[in-house]
N, C-alpha and C. Protein backbone atom coordinates (compact mmCIF):
# COMPACT_ATOMS: atom_id res chain seq x y z
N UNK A 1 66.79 70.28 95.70
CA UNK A 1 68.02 69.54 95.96
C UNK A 1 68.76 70.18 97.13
N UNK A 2 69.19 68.97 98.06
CA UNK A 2 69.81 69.40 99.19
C UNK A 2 71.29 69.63 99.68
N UNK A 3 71.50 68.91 98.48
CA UNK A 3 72.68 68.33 98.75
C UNK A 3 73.39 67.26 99.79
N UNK A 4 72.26 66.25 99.83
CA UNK A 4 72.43 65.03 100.76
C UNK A 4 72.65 63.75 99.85
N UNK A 5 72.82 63.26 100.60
CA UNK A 5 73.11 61.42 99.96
C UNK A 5 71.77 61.37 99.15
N UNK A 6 71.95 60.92 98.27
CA UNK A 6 70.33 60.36 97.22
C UNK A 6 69.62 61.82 97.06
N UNK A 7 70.37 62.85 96.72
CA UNK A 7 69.38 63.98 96.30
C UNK A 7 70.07 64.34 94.77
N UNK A 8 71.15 63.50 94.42
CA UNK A 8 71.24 63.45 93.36
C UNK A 8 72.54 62.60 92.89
N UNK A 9 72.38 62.26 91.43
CA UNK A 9 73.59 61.66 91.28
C UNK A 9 75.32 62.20 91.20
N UNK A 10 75.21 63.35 90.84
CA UNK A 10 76.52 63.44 90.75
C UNK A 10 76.87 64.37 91.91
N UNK A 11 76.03 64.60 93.01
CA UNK A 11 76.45 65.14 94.59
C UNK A 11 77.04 63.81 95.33
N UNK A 12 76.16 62.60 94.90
CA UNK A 12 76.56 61.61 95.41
C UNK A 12 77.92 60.86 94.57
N UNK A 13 78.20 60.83 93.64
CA UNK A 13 79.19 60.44 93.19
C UNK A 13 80.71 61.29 93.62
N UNK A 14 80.37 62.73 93.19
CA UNK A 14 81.73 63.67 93.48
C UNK A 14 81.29 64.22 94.94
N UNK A 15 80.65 64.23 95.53
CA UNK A 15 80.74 64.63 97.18
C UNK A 15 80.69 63.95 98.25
N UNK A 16 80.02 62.59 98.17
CA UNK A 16 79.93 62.05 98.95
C UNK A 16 80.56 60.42 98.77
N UNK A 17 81.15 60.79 97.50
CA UNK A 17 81.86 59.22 97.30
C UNK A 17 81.27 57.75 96.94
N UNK A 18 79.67 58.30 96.94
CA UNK A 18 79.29 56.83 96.85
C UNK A 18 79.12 56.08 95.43
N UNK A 19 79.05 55.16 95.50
CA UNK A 19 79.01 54.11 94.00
C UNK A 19 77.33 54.46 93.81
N UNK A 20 77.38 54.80 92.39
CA UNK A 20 76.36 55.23 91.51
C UNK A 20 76.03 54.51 90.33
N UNK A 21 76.35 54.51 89.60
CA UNK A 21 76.44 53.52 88.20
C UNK A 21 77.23 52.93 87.67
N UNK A 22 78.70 52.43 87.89
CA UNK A 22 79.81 51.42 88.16
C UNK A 22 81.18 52.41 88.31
N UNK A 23 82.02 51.45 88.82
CA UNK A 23 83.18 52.33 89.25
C UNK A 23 83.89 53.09 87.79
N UNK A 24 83.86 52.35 86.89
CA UNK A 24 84.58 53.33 85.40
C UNK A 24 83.35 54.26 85.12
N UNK A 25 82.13 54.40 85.19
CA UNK A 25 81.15 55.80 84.88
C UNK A 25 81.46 56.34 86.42
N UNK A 26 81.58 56.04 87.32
CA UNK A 26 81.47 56.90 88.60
C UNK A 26 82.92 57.54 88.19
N UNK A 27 83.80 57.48 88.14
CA UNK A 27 84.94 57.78 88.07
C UNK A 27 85.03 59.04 86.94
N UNK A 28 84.77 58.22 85.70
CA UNK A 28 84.15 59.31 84.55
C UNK A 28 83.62 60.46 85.09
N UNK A 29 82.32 60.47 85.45
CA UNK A 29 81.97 61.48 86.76
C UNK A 29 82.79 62.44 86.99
N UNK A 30 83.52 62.07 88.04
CA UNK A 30 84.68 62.69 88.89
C UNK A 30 85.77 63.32 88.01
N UNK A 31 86.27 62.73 87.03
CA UNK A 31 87.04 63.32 85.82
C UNK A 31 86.78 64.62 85.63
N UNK A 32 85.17 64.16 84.89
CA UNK A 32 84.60 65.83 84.37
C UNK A 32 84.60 66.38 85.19
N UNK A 33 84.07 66.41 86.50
CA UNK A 33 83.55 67.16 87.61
C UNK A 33 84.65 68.37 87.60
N UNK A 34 86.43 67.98 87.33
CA UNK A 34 87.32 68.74 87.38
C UNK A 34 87.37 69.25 86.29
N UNK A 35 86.63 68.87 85.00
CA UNK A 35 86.89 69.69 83.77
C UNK A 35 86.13 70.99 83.31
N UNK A 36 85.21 70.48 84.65
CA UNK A 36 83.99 71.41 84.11
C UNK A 36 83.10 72.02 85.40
N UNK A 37 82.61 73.22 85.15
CA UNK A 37 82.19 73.75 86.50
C UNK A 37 80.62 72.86 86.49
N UNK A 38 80.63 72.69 87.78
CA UNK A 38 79.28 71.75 88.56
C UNK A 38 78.01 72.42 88.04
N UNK A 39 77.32 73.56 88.06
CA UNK A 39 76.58 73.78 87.54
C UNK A 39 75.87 73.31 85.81
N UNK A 40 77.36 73.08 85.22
CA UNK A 40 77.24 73.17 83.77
C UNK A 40 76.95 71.46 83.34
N UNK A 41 77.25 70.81 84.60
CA UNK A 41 77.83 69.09 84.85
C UNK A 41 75.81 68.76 85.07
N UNK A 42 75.23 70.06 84.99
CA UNK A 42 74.06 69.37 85.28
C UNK A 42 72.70 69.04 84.18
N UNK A 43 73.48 69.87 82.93
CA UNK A 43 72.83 69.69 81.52
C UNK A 43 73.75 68.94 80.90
N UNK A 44 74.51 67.97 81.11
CA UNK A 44 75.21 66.94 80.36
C UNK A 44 74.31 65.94 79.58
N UNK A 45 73.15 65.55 80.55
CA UNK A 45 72.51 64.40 80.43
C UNK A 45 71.20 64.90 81.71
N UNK A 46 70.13 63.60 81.16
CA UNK A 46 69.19 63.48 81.74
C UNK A 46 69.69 62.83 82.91
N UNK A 47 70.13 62.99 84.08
CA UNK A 47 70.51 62.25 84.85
C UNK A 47 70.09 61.18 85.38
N UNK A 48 68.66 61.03 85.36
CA UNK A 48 67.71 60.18 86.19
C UNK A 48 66.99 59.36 84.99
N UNK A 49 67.70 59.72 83.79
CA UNK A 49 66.64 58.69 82.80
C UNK A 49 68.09 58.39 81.42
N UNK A 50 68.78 57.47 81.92
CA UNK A 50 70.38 57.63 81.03
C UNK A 50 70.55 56.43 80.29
N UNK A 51 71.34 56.36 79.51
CA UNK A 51 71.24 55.39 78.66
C UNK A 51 71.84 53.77 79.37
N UNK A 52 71.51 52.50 78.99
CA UNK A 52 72.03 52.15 79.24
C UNK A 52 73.55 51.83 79.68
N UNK A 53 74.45 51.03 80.60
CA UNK A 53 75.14 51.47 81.07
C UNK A 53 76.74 51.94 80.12
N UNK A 54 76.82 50.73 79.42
CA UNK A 54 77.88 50.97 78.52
C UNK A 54 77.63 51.68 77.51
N UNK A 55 76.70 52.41 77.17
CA UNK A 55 76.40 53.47 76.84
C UNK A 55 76.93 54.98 77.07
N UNK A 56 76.43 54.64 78.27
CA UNK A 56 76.61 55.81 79.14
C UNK A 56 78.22 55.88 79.65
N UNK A 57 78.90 55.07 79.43
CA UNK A 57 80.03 55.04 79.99
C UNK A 57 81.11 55.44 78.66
N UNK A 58 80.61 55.26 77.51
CA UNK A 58 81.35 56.02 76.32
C UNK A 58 80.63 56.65 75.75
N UNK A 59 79.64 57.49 76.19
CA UNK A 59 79.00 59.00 76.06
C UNK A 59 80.11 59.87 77.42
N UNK A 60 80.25 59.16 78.61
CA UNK A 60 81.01 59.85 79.43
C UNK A 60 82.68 60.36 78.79
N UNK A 61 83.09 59.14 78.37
CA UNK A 61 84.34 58.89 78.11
C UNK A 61 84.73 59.98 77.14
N UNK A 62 83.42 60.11 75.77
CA UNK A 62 83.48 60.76 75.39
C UNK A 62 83.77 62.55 75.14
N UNK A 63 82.94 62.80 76.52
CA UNK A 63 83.29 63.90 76.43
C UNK A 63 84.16 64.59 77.74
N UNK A 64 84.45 63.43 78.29
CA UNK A 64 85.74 64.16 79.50
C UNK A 64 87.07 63.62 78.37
N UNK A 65 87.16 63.48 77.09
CA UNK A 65 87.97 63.38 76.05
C UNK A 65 87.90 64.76 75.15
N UNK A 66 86.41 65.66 74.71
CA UNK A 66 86.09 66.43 74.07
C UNK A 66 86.87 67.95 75.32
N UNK A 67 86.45 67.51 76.77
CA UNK A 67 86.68 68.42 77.50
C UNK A 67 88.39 69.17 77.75
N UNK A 68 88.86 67.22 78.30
CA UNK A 68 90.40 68.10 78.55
C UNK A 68 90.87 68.07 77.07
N UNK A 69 90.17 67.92 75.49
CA UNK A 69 91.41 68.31 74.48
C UNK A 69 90.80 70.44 74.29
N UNK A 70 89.72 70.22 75.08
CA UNK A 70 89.58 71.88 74.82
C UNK A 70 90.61 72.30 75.80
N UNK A 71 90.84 72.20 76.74
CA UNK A 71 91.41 72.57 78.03
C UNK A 71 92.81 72.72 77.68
N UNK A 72 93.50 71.88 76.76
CA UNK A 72 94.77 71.52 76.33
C UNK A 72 94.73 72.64 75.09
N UNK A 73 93.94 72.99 74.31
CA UNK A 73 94.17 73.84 73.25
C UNK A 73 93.78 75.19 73.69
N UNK A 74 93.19 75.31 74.97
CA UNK A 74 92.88 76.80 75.95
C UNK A 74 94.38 76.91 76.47
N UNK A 75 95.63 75.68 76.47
CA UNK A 75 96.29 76.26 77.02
C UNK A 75 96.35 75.68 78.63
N UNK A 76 95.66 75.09 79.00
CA UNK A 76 95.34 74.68 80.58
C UNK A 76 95.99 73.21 80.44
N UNK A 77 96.27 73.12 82.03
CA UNK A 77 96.42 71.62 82.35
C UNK A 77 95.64 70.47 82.35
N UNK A 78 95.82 69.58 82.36
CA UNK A 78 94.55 68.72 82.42
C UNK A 78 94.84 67.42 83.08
N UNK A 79 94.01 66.87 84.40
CA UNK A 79 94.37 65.39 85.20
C UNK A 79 94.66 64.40 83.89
């Protein structure tokens, strides 16, 4: 991985801005991306083999919900 357009999904979603799997999961995305360090954003999920979409979009929801209520009981701010 290069870190170019199409070398992965969530370089392309949080770095390069582009539309990936609809604007409420791309966004989701971007949420976590701030909740959670990038490395860790890369065992979330199989990236390249994901559940269907509304699926995937309250598996996301889900846990950028699990994330900032840890963040909030660590004491931290949260978007």
């Amino acid at each position: 991985m290069n870190g170019k357009p199409g070398d992965h999904p969530i370089n392309d979603i949080c770095d390069h801005k582009l539309p990936v799997f609809s604007p409420k999961a791309d966004e989701l995305v971007r949420e976590i991306d701030q909740l959670l360090p990038r490395y860790r954003m890369w065992d979330l999920f199989d990236w390249y083999s994901l559940p269907p979409l509304a699926e995937l979009e309250r598996q996301l929801e889900a846990k950028r919900d699990e994330l900032r209520r840890e963040a909030r009981e660590g004491g931290l701010e949260t978007p």
